[in-house]
N, C-alpha and C. Protein backbone atom coordinates (compact mmCIF):
# COMPACT_ATOMS: atom_id res chain seq x y z
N UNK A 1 7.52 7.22 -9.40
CA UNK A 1 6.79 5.96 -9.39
C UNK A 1 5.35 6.26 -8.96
N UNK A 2 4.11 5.97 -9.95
CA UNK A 2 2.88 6.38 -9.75
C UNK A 2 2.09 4.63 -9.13
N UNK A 3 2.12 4.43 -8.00
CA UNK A 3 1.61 3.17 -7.82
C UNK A 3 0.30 3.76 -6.86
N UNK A 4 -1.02 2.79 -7.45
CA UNK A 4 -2.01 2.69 -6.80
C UNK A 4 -3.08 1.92 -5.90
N UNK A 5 -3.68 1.97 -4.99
CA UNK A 5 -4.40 0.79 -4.74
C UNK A 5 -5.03 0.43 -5.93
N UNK A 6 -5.47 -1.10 -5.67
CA UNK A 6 -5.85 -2.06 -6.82
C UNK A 6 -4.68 -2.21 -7.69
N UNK A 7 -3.66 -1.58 -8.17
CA UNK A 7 -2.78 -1.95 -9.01
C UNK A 7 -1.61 -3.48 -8.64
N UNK A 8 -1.26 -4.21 -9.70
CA UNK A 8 -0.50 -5.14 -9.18
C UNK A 8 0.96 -4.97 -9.96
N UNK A 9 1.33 -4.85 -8.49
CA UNK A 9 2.73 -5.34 -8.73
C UNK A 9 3.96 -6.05 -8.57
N UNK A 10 4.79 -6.55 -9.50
CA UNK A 10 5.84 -7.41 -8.92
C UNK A 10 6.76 -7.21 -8.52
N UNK A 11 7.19 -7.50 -7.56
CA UNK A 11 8.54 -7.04 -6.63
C UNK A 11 9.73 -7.94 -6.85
N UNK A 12 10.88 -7.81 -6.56
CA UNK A 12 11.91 -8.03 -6.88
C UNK A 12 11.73 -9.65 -6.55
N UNK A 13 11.27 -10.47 -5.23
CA UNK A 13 11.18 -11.52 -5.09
C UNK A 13 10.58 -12.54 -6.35
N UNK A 14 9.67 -11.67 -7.54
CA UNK A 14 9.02 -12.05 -8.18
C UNK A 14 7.71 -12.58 -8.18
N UNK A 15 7.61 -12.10 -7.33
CA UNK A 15 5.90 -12.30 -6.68
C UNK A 15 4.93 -11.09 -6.81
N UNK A 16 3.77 -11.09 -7.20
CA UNK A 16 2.63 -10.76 -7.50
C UNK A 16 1.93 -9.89 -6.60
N UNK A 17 2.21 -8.60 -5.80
CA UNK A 17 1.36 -8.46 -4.81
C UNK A 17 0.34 -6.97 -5.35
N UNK A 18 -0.82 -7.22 -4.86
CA UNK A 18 -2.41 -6.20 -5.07
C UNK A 18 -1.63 -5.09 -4.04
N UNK A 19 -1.59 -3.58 -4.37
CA UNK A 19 -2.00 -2.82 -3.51
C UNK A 19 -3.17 -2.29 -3.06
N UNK A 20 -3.05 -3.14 -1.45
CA UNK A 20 -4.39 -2.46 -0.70
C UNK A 20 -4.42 -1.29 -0.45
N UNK A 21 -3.74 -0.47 -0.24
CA UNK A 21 -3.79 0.67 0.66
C UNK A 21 -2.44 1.42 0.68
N UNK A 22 -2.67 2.81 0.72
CA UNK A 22 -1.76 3.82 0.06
C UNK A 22 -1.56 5.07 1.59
N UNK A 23 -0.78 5.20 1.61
CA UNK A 23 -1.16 6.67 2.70
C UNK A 23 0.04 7.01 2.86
N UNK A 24 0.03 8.46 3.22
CA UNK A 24 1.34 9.20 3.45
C UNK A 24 1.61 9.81 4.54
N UNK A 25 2.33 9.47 4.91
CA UNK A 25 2.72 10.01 6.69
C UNK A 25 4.39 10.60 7.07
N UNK A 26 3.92 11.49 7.76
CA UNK A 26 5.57 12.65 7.68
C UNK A 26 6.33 12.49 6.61
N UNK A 27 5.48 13.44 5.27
CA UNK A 27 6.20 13.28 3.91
C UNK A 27 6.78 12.13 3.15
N UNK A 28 6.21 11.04 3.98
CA UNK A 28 6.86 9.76 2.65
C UNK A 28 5.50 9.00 2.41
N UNK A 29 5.61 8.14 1.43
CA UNK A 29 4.43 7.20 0.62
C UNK A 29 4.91 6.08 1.25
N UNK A 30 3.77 5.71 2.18
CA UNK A 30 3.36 3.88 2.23
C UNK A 30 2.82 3.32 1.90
N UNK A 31 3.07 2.01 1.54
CA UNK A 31 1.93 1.11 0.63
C UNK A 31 1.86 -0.33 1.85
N UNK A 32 0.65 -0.95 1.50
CA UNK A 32 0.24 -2.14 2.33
C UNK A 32 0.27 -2.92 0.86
N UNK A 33 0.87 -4.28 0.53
CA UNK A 33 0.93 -5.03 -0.53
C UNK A 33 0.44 -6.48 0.09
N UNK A 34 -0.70 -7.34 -0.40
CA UNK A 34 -0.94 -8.08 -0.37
C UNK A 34 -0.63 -9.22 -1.45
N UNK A 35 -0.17 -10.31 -1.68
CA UNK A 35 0.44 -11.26 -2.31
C UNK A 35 -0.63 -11.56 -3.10
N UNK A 36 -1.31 -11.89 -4.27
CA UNK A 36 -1.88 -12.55 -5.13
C UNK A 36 -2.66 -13.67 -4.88
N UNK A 37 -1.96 -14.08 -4.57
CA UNK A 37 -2.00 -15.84 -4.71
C UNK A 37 -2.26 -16.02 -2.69
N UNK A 38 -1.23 -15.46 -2.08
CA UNK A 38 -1.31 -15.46 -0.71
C UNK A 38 -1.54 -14.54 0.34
N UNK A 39 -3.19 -14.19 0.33
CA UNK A 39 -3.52 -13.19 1.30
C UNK A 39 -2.81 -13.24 3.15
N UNK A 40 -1.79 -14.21 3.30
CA UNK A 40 -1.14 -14.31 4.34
C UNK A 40 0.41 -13.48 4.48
N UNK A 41 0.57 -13.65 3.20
CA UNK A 41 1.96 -13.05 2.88
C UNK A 41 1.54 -11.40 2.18
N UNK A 42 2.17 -10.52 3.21
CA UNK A 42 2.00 -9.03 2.93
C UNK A 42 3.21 -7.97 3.16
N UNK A 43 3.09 -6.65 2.71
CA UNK A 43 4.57 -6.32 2.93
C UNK A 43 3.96 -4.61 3.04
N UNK A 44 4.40 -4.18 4.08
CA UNK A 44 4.35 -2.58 4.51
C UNK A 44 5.63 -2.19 3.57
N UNK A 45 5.62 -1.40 2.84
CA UNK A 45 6.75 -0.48 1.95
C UNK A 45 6.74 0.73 2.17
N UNK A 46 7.91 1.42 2.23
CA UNK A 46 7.94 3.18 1.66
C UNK A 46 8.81 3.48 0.57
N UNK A 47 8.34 4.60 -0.19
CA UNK A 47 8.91 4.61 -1.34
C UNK A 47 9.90 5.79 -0.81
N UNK A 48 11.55 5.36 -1.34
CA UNK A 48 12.62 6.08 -1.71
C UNK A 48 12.30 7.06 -2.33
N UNK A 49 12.72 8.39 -1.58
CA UNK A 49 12.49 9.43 -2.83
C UNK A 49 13.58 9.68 -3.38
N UNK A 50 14.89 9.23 -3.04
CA UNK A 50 15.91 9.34 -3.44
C UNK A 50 16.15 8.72 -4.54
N UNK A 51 15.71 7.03 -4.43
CA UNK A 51 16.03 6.55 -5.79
C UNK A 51 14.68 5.96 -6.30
N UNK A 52 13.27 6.40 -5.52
CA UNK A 52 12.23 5.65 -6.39
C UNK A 52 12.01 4.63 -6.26
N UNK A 53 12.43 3.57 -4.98
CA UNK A 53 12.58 2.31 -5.16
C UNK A 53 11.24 2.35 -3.59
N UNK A 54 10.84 1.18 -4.01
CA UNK A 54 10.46 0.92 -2.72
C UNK A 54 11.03 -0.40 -1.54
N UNK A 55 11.08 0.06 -0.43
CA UNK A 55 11.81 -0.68 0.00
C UNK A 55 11.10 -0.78 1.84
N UNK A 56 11.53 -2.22 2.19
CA UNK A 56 11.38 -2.96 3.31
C UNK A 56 11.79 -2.23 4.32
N UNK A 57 11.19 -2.02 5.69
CA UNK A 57 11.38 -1.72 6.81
C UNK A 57 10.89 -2.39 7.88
N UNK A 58 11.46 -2.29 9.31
CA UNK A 58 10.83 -3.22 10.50
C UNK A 58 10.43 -2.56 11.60
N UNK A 59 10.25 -1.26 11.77
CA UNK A 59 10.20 -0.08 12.68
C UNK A 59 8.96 -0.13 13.24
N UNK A 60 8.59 -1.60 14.36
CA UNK A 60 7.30 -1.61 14.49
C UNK A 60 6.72 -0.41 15.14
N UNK A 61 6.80 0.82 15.81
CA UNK A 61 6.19 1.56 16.19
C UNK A 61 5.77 2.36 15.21
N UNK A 62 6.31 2.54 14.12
CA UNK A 62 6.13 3.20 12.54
C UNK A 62 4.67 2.27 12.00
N UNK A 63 5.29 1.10 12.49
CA UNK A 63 3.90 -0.21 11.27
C UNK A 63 2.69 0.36 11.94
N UNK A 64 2.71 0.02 13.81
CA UNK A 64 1.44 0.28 14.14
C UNK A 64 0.93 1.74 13.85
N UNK A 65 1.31 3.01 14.12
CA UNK A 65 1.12 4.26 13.35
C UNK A 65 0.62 3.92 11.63
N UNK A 66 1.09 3.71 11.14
CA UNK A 66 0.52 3.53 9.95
C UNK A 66 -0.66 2.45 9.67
N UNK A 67 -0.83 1.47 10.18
CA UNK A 67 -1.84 0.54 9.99
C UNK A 67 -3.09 1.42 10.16
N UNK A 68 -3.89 2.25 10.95
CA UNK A 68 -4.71 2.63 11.15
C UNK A 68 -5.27 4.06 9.11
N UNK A 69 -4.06 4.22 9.65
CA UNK A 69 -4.11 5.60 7.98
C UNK A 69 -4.66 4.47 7.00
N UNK A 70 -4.07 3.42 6.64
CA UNK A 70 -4.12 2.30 5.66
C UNK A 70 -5.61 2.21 5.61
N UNK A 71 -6.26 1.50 7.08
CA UNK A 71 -7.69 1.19 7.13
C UNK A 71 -8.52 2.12 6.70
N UNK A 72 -7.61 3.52 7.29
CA UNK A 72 -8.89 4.94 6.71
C UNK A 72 -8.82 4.99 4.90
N UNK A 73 -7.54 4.62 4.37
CA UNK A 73 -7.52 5.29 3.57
C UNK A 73 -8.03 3.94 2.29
N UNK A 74 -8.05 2.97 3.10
CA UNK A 74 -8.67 2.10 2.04
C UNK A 74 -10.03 2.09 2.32
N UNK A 75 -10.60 2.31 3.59
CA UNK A 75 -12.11 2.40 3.52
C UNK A 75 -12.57 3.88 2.47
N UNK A 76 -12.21 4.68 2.69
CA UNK A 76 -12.44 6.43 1.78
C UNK A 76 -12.17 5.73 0.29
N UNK A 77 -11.21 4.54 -0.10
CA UNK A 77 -11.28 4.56 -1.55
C UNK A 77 -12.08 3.31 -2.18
N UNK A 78 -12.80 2.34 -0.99
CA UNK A 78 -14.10 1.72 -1.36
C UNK A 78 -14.73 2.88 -1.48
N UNK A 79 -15.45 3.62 -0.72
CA UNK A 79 -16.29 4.72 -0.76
C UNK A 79 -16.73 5.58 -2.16
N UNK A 80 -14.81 5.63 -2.31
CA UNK A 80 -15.44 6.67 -3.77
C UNK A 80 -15.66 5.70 -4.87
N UNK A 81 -14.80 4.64 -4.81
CA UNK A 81 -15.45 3.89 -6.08
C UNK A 81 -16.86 3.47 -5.82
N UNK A 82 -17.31 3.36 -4.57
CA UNK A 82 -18.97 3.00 -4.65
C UNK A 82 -19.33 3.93 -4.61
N UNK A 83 -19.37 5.24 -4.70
CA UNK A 83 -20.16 6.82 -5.10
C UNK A 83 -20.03 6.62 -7.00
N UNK A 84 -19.28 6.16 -7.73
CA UNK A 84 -18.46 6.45 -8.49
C UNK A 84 -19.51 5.56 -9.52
N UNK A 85 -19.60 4.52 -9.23
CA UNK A 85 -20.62 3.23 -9.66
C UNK A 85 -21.74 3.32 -9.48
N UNK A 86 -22.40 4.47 -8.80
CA UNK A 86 -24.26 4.69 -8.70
C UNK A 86 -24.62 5.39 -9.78
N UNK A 87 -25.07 5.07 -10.23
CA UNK A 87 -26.40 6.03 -11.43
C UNK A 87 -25.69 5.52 -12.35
């Protein structure tokens, strides 16, 4: 599963969510998903490498650890798209 920030996708609920932010921490892929329609409603994911799926977790000492990677790693990919867009 190749998912990126800016890409949208729909999740099983059937809802619409933007990925903000991508980062990988002790060998697995997290994503930060923001809702479409509802920048209130958001969802921390890691992707299964077993079956590819991504899926829900509540491991708040995991969320706060990761929230910070998210901020770096979505500020570094404003960055390159605004390097990317000059000249």
């Amino acid at each position: 599963m190749d998912i990126d920030i800016k890409d949208l996708v729909t999740l099983d609920n059937n809802i619409e969510y933007i990925v903000t932010s991508k980062t990988t921490y002790e060998d697995d892929i997290y994503y930060y998903f923001v809702n479409n329609n509802d920048n209130k409603d958001f969802k921390i994911l890691r992707l299964n490498k077993d079956n590819n799926k991504l899926v829900e977790f509540d491991n708040q000492e995991l969320i706060k650890r990761l929230l910070p990677l998210f901020v770096k790693e979505t500020l570094f990919s404003i960055k390159d798209e605004n390097s990317n867009n000059v000249g």
